[in-house]
Protein backbone atom coordinates (compact mmCIF):
# COMPACT_ATOMS: atom_id res chain seq x y z
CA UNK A 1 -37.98 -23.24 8.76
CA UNK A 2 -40.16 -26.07 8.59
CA UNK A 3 -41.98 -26.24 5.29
CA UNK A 4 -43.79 -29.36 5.37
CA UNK A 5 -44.69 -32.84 7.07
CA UNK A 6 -46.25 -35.40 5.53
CA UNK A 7 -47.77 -38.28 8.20
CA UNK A 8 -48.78 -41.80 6.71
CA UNK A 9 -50.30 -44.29 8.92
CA UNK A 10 -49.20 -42.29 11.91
CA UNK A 11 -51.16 -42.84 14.95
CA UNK A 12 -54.82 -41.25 14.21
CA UNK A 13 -53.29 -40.14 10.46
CA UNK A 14 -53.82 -42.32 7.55
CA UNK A 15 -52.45 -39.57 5.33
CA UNK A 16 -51.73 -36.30 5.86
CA UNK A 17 -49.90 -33.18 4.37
CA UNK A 18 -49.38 -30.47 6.17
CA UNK A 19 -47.89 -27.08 4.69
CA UNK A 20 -46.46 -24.83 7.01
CA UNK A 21 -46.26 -21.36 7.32
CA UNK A 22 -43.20 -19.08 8.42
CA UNK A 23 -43.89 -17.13 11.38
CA UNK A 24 -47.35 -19.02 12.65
CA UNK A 25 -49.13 -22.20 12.69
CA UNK A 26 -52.21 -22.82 14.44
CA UNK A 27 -53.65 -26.39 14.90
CA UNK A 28 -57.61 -26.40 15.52
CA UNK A 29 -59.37 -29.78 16.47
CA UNK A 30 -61.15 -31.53 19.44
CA UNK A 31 -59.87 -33.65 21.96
CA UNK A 32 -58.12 -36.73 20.16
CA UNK A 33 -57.70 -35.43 16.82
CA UNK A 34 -54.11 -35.87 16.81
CA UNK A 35 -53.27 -32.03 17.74
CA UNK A 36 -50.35 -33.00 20.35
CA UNK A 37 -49.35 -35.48 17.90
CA UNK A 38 -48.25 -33.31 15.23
CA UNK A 39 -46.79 -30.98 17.42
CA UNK A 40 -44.97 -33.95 19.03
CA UNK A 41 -43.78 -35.38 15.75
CA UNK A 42 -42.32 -32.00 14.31
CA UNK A 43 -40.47 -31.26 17.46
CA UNK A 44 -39.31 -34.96 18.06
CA UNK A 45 -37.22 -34.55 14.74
CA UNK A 46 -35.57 -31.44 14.82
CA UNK A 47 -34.40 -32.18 18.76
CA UNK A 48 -32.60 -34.66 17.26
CA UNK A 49 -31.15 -32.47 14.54
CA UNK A 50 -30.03 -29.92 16.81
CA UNK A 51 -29.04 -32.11 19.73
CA UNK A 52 -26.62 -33.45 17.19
CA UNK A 53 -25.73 -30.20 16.04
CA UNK A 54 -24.72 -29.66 19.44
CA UNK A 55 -23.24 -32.48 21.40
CA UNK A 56 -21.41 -34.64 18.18
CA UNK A 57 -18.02 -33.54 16.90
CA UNK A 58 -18.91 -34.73 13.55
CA UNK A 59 -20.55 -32.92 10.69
CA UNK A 60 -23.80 -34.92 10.56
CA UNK A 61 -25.08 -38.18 12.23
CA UNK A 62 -23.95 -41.43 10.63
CA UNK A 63 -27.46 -43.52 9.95
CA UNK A 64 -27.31 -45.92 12.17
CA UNK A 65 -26.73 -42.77 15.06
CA UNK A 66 -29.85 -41.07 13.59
CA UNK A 67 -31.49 -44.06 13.57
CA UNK A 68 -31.35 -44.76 16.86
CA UNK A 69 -31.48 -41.15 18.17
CA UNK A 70 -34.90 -40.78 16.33
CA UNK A 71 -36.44 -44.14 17.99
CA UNK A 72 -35.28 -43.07 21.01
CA UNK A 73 -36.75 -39.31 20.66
CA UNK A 74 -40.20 -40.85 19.69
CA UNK A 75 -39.93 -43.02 22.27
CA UNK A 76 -39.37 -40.61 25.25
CA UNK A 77 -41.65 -37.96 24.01
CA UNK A 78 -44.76 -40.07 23.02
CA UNK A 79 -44.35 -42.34 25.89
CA UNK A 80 -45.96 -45.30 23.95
CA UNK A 81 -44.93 -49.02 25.09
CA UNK A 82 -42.61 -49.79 21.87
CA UNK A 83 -42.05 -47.85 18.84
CA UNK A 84 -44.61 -49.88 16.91
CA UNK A 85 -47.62 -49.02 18.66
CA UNK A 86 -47.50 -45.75 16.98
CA UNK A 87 -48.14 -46.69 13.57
CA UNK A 88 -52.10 -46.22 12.73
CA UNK A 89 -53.65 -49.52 14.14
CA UNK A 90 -55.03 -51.79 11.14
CA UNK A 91 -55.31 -55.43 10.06
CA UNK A 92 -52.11 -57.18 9.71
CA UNK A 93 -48.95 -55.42 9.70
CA UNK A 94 -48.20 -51.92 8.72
CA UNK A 95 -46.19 -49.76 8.27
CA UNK A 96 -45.64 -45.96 8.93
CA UNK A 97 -43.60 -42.76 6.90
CA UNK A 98 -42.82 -39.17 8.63
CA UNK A 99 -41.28 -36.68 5.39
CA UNK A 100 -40.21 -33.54 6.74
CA UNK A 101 -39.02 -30.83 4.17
CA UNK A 102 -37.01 -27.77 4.96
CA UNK A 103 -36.49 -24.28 3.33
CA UNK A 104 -32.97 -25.61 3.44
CA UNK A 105 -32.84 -29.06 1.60
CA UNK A 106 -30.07 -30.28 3.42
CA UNK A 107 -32.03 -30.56 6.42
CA UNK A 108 -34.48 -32.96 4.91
CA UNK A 109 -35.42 -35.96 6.45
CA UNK A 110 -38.28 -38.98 5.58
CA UNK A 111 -38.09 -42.31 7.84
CA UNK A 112 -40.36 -45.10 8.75
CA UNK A 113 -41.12 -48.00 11.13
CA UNK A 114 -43.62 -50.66 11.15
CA UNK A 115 -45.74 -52.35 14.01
CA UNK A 116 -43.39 -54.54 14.76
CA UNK A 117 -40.68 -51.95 15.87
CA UNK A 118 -39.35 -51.40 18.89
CA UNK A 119 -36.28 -49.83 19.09
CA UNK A 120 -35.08 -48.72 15.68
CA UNK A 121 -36.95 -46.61 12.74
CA UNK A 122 -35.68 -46.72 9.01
CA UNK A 123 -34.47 -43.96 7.55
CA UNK A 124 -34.83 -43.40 3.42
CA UNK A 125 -33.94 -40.00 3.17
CA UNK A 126 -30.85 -38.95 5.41
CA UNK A 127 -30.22 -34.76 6.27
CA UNK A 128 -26.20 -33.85 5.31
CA UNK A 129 -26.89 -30.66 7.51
CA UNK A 130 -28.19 -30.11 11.23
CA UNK A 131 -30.85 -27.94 12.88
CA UNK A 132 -28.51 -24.95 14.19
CA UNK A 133 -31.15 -24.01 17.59
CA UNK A 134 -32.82 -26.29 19.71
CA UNK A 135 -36.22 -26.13 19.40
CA UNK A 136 -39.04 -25.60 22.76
CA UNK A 137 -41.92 -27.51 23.67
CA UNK A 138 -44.41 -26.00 25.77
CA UNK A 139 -47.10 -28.50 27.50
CA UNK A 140 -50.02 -28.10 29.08
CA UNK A 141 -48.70 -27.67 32.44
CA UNK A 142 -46.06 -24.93 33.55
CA UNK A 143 -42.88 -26.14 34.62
CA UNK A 144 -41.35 -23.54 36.51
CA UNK A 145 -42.71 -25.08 40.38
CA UNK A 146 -41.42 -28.41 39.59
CA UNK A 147 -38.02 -27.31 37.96
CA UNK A 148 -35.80 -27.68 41.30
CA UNK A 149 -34.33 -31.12 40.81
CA UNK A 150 -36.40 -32.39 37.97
CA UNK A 151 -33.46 -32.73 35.05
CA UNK A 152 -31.49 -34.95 37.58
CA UNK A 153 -34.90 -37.32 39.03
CA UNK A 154 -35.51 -37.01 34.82
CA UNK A 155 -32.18 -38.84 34.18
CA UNK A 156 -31.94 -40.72 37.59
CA UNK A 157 -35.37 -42.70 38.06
CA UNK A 158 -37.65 -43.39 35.54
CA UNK A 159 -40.64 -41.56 36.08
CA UNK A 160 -43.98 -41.38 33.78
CA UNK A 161 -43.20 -38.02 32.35
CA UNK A 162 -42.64 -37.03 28.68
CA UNK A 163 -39.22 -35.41 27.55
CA UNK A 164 -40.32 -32.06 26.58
CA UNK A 165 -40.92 -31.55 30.07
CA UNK A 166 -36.56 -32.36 30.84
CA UNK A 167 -35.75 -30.92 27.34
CA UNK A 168 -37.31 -27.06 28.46
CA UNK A 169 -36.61 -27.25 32.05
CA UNK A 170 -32.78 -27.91 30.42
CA UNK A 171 -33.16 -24.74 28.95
CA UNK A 172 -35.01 -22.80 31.74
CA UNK A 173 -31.72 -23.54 33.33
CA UNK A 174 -29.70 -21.98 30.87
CA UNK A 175 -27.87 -18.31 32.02
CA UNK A 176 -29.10 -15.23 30.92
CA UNK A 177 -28.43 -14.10 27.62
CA UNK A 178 -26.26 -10.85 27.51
CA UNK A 179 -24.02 -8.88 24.63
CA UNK A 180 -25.90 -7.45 21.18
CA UNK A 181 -29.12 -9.52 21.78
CA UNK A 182 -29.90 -7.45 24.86
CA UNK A 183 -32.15 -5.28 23.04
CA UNK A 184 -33.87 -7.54 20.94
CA UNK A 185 -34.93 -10.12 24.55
CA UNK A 186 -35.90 -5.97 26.52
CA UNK A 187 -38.51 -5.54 23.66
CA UNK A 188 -39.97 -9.05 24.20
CA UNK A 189 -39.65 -8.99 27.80
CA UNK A 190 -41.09 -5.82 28.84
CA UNK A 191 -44.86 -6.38 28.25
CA UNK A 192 -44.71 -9.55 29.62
CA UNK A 193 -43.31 -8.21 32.50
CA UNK A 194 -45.53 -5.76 32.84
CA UNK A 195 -48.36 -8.43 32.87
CA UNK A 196 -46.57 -10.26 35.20
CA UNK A 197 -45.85 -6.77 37.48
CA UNK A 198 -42.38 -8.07 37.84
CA UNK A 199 -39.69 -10.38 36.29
CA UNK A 200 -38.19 -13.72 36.94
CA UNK A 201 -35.31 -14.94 38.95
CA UNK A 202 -33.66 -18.24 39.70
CA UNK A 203 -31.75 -18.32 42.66
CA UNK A 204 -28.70 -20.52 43.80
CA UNK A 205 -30.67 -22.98 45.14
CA UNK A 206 -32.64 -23.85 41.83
CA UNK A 207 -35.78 -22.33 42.69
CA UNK A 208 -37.86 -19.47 41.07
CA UNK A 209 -39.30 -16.17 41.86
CA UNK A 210 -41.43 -13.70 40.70
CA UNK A 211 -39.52 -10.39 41.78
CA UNK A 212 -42.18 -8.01 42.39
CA UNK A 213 -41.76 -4.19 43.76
CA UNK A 214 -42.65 -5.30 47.12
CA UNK A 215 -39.92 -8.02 47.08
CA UNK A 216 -40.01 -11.76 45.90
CA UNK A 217 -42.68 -14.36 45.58
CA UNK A 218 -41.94 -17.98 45.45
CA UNK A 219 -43.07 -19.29 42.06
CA UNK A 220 -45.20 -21.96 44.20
CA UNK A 221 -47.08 -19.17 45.10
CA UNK A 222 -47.58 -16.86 42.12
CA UNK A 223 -51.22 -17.63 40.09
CA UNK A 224 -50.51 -20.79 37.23
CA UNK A 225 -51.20 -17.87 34.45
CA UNK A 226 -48.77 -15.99 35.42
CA UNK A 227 -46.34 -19.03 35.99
CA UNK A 228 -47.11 -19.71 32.23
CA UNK A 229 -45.84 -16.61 31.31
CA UNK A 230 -42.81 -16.15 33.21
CA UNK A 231 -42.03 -19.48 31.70
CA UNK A 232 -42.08 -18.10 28.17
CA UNK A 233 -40.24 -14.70 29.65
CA UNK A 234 -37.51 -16.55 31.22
CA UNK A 235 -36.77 -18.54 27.75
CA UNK A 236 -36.66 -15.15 25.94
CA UNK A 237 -34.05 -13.91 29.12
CA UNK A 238 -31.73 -17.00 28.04
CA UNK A 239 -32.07 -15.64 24.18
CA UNK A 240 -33.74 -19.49 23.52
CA UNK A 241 -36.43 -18.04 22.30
CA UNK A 242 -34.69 -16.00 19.85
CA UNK A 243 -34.20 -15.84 15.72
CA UNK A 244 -34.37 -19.03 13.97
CA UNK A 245 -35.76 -21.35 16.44
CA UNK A 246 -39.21 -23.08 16.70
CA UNK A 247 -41.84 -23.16 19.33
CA UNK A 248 -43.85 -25.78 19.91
CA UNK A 249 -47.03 -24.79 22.77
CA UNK A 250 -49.19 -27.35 23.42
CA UNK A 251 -52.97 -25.79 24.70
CA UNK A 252 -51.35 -22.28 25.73
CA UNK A 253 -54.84 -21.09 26.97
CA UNK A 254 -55.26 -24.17 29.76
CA UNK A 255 -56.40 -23.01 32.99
CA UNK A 256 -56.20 -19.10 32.17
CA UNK A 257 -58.57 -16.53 32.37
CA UNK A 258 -59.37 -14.47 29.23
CA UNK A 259 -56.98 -11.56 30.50
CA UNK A 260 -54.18 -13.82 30.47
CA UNK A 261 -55.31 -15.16 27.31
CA UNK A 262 -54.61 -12.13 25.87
CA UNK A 263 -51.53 -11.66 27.02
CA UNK A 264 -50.28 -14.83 25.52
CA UNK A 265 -52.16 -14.65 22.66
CA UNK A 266 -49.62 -11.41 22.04
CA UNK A 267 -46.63 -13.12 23.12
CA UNK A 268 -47.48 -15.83 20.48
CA UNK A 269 -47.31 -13.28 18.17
CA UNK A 270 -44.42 -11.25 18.86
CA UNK A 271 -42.45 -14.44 19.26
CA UNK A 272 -43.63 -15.07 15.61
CA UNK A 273 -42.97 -11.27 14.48
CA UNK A 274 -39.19 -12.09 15.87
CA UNK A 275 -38.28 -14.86 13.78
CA UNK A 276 -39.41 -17.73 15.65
CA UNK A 277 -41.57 -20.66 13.91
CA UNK A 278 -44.42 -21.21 16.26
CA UNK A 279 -46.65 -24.23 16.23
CA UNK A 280 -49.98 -24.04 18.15
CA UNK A 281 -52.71 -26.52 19.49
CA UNK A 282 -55.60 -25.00 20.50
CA UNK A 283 -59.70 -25.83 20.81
CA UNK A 284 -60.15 -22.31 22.22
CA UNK A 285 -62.57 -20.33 20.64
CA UNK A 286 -61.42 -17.23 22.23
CA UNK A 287 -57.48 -17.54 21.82
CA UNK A 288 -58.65 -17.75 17.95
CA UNK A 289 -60.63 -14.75 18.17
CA UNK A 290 -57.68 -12.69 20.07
CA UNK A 291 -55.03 -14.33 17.52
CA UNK A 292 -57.39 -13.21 14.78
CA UNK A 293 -58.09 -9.45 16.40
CA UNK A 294 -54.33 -9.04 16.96
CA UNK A 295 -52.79 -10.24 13.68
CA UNK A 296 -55.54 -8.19 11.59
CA UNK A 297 -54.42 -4.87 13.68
CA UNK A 298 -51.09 -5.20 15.19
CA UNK A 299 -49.41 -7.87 13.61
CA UNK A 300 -50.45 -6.98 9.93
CA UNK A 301 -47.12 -8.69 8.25
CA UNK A 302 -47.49 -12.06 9.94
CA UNK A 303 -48.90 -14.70 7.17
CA UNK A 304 -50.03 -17.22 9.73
CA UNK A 305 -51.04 -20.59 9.02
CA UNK A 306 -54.69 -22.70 10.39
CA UNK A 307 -55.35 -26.07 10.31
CA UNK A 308 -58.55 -27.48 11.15
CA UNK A 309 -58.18 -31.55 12.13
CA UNK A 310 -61.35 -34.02 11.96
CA UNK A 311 -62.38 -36.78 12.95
CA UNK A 312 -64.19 -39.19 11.04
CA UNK A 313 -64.87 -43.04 10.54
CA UNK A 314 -63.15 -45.51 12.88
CA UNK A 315 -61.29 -42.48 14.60
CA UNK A 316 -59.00 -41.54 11.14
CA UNK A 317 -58.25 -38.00 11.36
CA UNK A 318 -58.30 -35.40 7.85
CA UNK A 319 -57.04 -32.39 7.66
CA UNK A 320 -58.59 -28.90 6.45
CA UNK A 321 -55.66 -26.23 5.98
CA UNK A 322 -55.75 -22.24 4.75
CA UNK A 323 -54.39 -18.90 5.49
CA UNK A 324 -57.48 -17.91 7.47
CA UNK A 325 -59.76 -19.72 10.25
CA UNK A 326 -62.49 -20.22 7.48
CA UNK A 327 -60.39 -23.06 5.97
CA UNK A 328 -59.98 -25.08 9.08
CA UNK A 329 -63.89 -26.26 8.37
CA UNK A 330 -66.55 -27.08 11.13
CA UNK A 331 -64.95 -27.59 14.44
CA UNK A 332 -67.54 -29.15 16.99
CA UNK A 333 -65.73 -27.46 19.92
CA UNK A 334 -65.75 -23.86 18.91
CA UNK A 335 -69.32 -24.57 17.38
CA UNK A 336 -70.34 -25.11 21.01
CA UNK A 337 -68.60 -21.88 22.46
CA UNK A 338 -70.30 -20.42 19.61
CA UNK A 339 -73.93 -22.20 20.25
CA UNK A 340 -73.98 -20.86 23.72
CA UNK A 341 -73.55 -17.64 23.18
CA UNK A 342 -76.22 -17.24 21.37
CA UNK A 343 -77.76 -19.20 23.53
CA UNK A 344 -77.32 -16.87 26.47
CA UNK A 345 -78.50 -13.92 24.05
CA UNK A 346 -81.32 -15.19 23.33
CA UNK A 347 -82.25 -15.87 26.60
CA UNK A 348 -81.42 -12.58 28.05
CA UNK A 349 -83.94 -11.14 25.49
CA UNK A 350 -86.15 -13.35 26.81
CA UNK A 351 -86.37 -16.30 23.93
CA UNK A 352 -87.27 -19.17 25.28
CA UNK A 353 -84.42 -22.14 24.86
CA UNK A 354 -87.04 -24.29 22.99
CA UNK A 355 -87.75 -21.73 20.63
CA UNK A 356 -87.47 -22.86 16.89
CA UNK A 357 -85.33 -19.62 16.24
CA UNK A 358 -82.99 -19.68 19.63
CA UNK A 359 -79.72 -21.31 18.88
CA UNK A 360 -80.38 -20.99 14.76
CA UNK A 361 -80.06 -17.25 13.86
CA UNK A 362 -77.79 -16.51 10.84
């Protein structure tokens, strides 16, 4: 688990802490407050721990490797044009510090890199242990139409796109999970299936399908909701979303309707409930609400985390935190979902919108 992060002079952060929770973490903020970026910056590190976990034949990274595996990782996921530009812009040179503390101490890690970089960070406090799972990051977009062929164009040609996308669709990939974890992936799997009305397949040639009762439908063809959560079904099937990992979903609610909302809002928290650290970015009023309805009635054990991020002078971003949405503070985006509805109440009984009252009730 992920305890904490501490950003300093990170691109909109001058300073901030943020304290983690176990099971959920919910980031809260408008557009450009840095939301992606955490998310980004969390998952960029422990990639790196795991991939090394995985692929190296030695206990733990020598510096130098991790060094260069991090600057790399930052590099490919933030898409900036060198290393440098990612350190909060100011007058003369600066200089920026990620700390990321485990519940296992071993895993800890704090590095830096200044404006100047462009191809190496510097490390001051160095893990002895790895990240045992690879972690998932979830973007905006679903990634199950544009899977065929994508990890080898990824690797082949350089195209514009950010490495989560190659990391997941790596694991999309992966076979299904079978053995003693069978019943653990049928309990996550069958209400998403039964919001989907069918499950996924990936055929020989690459490609996916929703396999309905009445036979199969080509992903391409299936609505983008329910692409989103076949996506997260088929990484439960593969048992990567399973015990001990992290999940990292940028803007889950994009482009869905409230009754898919819903349904992901419980998949969040199921995924949670199963043992699964899961970081959200959100501006969505109602995902909030439904996260909020669910834990307080069917997720009672979950201790989930919120944190509200601001914007303030010269675009520097501060950070509200708590155990409940009160303590993210005043979010213009939700105040606006909030405004309107009022709004529309009041004009359905038949306030006028100019009215010192409409828009202003307690």
């Amino acid at each position: 688990m992920l305890r904490s992060l501490h950003l300093k002079n990170f691109t909109v952060f001058p300073e901030a802490r943020f304290t983690f929770g176990r099971d959920l973490n919910v980031f809260v903020g408008e557009n450009g407050s840095g939301k992606s970026h955490v998310l980004k910056a969390a998952y960029s590190a422990i990639a790196v721990s795991a991939a090394s976990a995985k692929d190296a034949a030695t206990d733990v990274p020598s510096k130098a490797q991790l060094q260069t595996a991090l600057a790399d990782k930052l590099r490919a996921v933030f898409r900036p044009d060198a290393l440098g530009r990612l350190v909060r812009r100011q007058r003369g040179r600066s200089k920026c510090k990620l700390n990321y503390a485990f519940d296992i101490a071993d895993l800890d890690l704090e590095f830096g890199f200044s404006t100047s970089s462009k191809t190496e960070v510097e490390i001051e406090t160095l893990p002895s242990a790895r990240v045992e799972k690879l972690p998932i990051f979830l973007p905006t977009d679903e990634l199950l139409t544009i899977y065929p062929g994508f990890v080898s164009l990824y690797d082949t040609t350089h195209i514009p796109f950010e490495e989560t996308w190659r990391d997941t669709c790596l694991l999309l990939g992966a076979p299904l999970a079978r053995g003693p974890r069978e019943p653990k992936i049928k309990k996550l799997l069958v209400p998403l299936e039964e919001a989907m009305g069918g499950n996924v397949d990936l055929d020989r040639s690459g490609r996916f399908y929703l396999h309905l009762p009445s036979g199969n439908m080509e992903m391409h063809l299936v609505a983008e909701g329910l692409r989103k959560l076949a996506t997260v079904a088929r990484l439960i099937a593969t048992g990567s979303l399973l015990d001990k990992g992290y999940l990292f979903w940028d803007e889950p609610e994009a482009n869905l309707n409230p009754k898919i909302v819903k349904a992901v809002a419980r998949t969040i928290l199921q995924i949670a409930e199963s043992g699964i650290q899961a970081f959200i970015a959100t501006h969505s009023l109602f995902l909030l609400r439904e996260l909020h309805l669910l834990h307080k009635l069917d997720f009672k054990k979950l201790r989930p985390r919120y944190f509200g991020l601001h914007i303030g002078a010269e675009g520097a971003v501060t950070v509200n935190q708590g155990s409940t949405m009160d303590d993210v503070g005043t979010i213009t985006a939700l105040d606006e979902d909030l405004q309107q509805s009022e709004r529309y109440v009041d004009t359905e009984m038949g306030i006028p919108l100019d009215h010192p009252t409409n828009g202003d009730r307690e």
